[in-house]
PDB file of N, CA and C in Angstrom:
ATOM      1  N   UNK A   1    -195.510 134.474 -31.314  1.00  0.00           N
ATOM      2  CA  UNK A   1    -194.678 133.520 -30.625  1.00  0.00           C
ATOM      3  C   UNK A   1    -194.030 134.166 -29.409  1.00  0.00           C
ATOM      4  N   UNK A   2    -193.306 135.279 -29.579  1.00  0.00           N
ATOM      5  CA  UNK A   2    -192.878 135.990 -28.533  1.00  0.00           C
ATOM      6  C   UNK A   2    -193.819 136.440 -27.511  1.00  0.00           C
ATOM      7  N   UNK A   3    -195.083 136.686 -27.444  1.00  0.00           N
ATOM      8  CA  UNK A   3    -196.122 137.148 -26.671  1.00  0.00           C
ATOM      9  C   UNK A   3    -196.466 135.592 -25.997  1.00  0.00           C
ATOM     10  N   UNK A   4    -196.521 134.459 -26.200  1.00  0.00           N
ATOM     11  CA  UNK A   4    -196.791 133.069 -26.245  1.00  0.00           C
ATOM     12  C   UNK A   4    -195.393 132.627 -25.211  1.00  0.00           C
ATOM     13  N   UNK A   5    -194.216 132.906 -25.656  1.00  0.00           N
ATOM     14  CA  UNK A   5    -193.122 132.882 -24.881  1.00  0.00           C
ATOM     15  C   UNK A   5    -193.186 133.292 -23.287  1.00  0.00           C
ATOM     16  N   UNK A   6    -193.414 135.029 -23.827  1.00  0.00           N
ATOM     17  CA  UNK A   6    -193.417 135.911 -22.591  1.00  0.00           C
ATOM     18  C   UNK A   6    -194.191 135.005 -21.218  1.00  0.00           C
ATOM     19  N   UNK A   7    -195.962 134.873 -22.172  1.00  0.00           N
ATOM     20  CA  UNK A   7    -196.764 134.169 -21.197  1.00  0.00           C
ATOM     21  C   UNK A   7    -196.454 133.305 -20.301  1.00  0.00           C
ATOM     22  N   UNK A   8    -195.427 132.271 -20.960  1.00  0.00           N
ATOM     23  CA  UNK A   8    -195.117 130.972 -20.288  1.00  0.00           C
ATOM     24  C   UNK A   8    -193.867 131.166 -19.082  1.00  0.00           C
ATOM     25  N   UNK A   9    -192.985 132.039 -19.806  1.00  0.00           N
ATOM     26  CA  UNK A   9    -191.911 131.830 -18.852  1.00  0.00           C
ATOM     27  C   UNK A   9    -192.678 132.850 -17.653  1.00  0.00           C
ATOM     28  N   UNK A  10    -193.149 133.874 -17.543  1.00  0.00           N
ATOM     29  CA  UNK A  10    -193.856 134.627 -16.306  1.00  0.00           C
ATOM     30  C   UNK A  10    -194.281 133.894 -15.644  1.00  0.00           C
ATOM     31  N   UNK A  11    -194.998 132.321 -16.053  1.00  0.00           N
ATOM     32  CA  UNK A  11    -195.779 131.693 -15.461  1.00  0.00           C
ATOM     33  C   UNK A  11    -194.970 130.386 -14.905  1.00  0.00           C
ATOM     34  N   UNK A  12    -193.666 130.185 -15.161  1.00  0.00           N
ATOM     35  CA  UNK A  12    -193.329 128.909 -14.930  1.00  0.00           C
ATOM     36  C   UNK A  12    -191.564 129.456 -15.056  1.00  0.00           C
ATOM     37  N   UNK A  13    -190.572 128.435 -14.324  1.00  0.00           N
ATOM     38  CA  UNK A  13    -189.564 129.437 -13.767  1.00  0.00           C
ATOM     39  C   UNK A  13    -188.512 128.602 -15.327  1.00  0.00           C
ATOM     40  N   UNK A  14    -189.376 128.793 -16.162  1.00  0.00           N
ATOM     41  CA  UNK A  14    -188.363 128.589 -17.440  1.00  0.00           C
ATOM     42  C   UNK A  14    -187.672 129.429 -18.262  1.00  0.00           C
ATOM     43  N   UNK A  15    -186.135 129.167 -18.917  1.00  0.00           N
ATOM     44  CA  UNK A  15    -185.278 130.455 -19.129  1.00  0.00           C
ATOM     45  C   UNK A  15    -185.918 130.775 -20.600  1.00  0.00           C
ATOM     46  N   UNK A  16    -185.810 131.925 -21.180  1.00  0.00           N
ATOM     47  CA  UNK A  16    -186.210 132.256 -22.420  1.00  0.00           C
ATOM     48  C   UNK A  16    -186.556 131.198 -23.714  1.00  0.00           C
ATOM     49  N   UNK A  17    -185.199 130.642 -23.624  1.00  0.00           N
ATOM     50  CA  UNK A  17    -184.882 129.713 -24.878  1.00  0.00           C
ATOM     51  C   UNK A  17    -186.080 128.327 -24.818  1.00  0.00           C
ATOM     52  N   UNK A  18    -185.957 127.907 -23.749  1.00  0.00           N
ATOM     53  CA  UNK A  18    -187.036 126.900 -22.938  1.00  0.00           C
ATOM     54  C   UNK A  18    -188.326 127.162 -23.196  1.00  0.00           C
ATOM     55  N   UNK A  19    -188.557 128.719 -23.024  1.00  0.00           N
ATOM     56  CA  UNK A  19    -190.200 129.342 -23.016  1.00  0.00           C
ATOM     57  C   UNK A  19    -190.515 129.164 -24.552  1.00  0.00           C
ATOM     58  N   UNK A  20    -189.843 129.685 -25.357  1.00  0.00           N
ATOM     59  CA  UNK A  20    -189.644 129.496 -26.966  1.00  0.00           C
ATOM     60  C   UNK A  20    -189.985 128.018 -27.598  1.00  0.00           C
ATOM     61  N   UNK A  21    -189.242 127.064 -27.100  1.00  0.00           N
ATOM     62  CA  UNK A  21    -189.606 125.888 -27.539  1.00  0.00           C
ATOM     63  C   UNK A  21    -190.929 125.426 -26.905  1.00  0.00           C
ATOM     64  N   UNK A  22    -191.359 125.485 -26.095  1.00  0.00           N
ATOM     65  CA  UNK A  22    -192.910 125.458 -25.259  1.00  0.00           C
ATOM     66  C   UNK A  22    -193.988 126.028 -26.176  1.00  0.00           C
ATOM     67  N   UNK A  23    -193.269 127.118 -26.442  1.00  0.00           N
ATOM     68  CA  UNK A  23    -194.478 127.882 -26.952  1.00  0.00           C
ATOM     69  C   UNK A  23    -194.952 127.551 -28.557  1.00  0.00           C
ATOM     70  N   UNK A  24    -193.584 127.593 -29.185  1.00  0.00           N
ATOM     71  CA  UNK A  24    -193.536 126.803 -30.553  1.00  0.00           C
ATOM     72  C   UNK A  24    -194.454 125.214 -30.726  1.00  0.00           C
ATOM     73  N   UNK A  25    -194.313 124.250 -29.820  1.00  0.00           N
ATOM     74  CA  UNK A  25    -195.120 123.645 -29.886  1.00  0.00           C
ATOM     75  C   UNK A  25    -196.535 123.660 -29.321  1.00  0.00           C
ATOM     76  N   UNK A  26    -196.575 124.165 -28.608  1.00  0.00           N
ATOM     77  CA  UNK A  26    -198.280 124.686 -28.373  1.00  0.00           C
ATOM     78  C   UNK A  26    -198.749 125.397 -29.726  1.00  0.00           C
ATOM     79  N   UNK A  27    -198.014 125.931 -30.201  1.00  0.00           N
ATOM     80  CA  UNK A  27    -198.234 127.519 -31.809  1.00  0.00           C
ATOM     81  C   UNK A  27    -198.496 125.787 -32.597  1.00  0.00           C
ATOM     82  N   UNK A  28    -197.820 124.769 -32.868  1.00  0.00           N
ATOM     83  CA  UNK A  28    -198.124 124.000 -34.148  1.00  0.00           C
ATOM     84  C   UNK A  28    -198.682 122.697 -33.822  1.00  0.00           C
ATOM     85  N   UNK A  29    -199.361 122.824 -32.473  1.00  0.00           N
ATOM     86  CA  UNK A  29    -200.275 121.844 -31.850  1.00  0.00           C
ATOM     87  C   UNK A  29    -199.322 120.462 -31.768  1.00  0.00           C
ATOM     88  N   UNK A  30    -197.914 119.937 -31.783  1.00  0.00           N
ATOM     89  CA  UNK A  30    -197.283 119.164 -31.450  1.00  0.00           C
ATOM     90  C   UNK A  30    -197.784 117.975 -30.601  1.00  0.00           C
ATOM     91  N   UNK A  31    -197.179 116.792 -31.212  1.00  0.00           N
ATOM     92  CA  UNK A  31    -197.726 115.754 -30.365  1.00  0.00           C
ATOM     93  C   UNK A  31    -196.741 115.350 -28.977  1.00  0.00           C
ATOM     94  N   UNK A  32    -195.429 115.584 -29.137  1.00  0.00           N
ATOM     95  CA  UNK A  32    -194.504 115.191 -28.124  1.00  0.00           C
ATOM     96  C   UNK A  32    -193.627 116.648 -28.713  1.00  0.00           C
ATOM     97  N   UNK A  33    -192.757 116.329 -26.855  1.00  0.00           N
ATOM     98  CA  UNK A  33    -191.335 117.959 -27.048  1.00  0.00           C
ATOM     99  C   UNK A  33    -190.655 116.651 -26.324  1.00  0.00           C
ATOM    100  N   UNK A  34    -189.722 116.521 -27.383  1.00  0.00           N
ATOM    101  CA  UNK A  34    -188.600 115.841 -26.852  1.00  0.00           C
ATOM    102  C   UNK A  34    -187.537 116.211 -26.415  1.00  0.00           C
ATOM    103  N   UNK A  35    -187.331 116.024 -25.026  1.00  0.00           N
ATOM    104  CA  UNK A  35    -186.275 116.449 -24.367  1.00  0.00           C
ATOM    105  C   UNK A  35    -185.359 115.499 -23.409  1.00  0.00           C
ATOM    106  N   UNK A  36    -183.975 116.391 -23.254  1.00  0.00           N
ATOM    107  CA  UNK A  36    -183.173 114.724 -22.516  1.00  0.00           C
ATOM    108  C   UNK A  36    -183.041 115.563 -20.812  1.00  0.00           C
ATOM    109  N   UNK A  37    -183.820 116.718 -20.122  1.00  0.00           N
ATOM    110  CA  UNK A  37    -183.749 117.522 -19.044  1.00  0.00           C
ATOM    111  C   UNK A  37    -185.071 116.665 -18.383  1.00  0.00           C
ATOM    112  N   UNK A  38    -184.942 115.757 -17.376  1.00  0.00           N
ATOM    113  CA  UNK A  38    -186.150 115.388 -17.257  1.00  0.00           C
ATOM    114  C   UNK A  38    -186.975 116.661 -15.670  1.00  0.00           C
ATOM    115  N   UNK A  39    -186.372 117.582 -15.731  1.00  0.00           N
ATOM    116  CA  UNK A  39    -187.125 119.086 -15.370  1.00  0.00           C
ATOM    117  C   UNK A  39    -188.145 118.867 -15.978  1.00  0.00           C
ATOM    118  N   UNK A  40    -188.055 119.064 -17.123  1.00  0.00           N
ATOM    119  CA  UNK A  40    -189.269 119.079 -18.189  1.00  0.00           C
ATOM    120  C   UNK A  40    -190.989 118.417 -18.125  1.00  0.00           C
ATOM    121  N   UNK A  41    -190.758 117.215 -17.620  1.00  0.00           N
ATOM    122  CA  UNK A  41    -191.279 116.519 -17.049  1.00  0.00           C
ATOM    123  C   UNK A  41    -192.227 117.362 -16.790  1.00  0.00           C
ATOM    124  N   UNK A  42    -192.361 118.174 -15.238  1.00  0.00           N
ATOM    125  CA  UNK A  42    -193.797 118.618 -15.076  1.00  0.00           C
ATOM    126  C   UNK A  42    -194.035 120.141 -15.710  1.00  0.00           C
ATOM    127  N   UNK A  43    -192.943 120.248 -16.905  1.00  0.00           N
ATOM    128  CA  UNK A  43    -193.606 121.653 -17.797  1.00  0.00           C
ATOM    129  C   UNK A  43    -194.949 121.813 -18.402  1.00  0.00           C
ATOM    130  N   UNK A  44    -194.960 120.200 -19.000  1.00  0.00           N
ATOM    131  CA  UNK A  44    -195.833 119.854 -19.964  1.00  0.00           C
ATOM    132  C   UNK A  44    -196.322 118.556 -20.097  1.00  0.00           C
ATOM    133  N   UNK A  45    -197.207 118.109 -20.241  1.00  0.00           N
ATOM    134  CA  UNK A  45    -197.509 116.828 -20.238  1.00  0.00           C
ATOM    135  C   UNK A  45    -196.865 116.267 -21.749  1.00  0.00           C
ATOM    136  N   UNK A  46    -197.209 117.013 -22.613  1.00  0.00           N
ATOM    137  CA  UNK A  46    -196.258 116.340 -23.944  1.00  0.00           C
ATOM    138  C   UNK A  46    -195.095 116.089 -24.221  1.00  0.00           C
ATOM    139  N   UNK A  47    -194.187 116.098 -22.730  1.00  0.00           N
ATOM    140  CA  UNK A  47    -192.637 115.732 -23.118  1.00  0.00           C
ATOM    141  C   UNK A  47    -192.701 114.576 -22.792  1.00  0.00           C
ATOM    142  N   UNK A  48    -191.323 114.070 -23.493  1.00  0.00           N
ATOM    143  CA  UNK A  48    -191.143 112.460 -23.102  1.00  0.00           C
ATOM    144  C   UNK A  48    -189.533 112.740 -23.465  1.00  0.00           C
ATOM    145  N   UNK A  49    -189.265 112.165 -22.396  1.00  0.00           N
ATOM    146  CA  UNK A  49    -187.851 112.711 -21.844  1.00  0.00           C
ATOM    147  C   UNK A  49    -187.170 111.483 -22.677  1.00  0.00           C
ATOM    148  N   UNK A  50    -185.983 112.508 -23.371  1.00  0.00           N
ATOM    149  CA  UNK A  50    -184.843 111.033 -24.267  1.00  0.00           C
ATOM    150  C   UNK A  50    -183.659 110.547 -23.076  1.00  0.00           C
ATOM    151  N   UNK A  51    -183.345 109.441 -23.142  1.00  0.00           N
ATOM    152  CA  UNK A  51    -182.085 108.406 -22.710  1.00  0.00           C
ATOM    153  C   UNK A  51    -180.890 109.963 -22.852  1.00  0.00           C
ATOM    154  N   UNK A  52    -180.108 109.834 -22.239  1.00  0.00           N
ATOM    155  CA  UNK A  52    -178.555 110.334 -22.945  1.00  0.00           C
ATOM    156  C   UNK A  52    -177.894 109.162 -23.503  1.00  0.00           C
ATOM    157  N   UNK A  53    -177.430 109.715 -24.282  1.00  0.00           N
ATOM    158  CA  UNK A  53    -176.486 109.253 -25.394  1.00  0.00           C
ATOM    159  C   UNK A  53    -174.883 108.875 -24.785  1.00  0.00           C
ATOM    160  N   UNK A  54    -174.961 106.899 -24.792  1.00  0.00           N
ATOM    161  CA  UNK A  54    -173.559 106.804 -24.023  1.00  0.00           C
ATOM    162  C   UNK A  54    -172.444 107.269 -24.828  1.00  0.00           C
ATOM    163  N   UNK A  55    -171.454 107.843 -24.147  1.00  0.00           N
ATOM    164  CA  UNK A  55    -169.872 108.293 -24.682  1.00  0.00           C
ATOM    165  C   UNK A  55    -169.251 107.015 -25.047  1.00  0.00           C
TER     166      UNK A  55
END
């Protein structure tokens, strides 16, 4: 996972923690990475960006 990490963030200007969750779902073949950063957007084609949550 950490070697999988390393790969991604070298390759794309994502911070550690970011590279980790990327990589984790690539490692368990994931169908969606749900995220509410719509950055994300062109990380991966498998995100699908969540709403925020009104206060």
């Amino acid at each position: 996972m950490a070697t999988e990490a390393a790969r991604i963030r070298a390759g794309t200007r994502l911070r550690l923690p970011d590279a980790l969750v990327r990589a984790t779902a690539i490692s368990i073949h994931a169908a969606a990475i749900l995220k509410t950063d719509t950055a994300w957007k062109s990380v991966d084609r498998r995100v699908r960006i969540l709403g925020h949550a009104a206060s």
